[in-house]
Protein backbone atom coordinates (compact mmCIF):
# COMPACT_ATOMS: atom_id res chain seq x y z
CA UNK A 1 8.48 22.33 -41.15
CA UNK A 2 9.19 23.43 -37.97
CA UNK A 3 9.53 21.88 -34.68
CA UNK A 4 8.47 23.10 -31.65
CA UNK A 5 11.41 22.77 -28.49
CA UNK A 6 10.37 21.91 -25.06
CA UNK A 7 9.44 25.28 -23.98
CA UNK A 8 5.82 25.01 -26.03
CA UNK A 9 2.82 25.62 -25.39
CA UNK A 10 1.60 21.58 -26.04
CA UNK A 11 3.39 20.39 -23.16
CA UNK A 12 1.31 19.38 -20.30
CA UNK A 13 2.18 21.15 -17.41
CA UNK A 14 4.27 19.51 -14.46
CA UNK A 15 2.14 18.61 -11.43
CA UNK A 16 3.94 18.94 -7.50
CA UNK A 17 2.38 16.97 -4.70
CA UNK A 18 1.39 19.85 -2.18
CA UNK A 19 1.69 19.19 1.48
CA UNK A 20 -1.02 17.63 2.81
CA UNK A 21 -0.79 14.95 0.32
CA UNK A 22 2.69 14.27 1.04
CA UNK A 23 1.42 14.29 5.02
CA UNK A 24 -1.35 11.90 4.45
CA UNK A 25 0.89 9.72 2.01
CA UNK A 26 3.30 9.33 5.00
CA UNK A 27 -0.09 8.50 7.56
CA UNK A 28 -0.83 5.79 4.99
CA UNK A 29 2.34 4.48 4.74
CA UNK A 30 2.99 4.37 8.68
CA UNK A 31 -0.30 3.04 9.29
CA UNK A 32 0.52 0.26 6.17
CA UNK A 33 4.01 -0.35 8.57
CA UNK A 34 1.83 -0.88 12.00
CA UNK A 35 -0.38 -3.38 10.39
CA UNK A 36 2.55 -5.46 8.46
CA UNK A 37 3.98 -5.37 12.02
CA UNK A 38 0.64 -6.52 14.05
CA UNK A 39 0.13 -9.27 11.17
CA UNK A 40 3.49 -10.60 11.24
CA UNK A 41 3.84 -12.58 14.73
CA UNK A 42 -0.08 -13.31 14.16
CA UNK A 43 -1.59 -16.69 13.69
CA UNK A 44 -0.94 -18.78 10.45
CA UNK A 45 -3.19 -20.40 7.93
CA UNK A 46 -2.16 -23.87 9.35
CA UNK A 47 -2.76 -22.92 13.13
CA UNK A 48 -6.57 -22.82 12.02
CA UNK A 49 -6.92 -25.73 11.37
CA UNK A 50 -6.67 -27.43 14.78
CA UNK A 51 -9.68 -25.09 15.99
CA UNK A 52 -12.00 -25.73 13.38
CA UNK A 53 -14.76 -28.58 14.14
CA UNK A 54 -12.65 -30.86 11.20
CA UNK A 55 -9.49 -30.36 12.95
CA UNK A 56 -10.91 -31.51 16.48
CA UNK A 57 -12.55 -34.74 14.42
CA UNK A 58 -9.13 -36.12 13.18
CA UNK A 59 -7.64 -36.07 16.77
């Protein structure tokens, strides 16, 4: 029996990113950056609580 090497025809063939996908892949990820940035000093879970009507209740 003989087995086929690497070079045959039943390999799939190898995909490249072209460049507008790699542009828009680095938009995504810079945009992802800018909001994990803007979140980051933003208000906490626990900060809500003293706004909502409960929270003005218990004081």
């Amino acid at each position: 029996m003989e087995v086929k090497g690497s070079t045959g025809s039943a390999a799939p063939a190898e995909r490249h990113a072209g460049w507008n996908e790699l542009f828009f892949d680095l938009v995504v990820v810079a945009g992802a950056g800018q909001l994990a940035h803007l979140l980051h000093g933003g208000p906490h879970l626990a900060d809500s609580s003293s706004t909502t009507r409960a929270g003005r209740m218990r004081r």
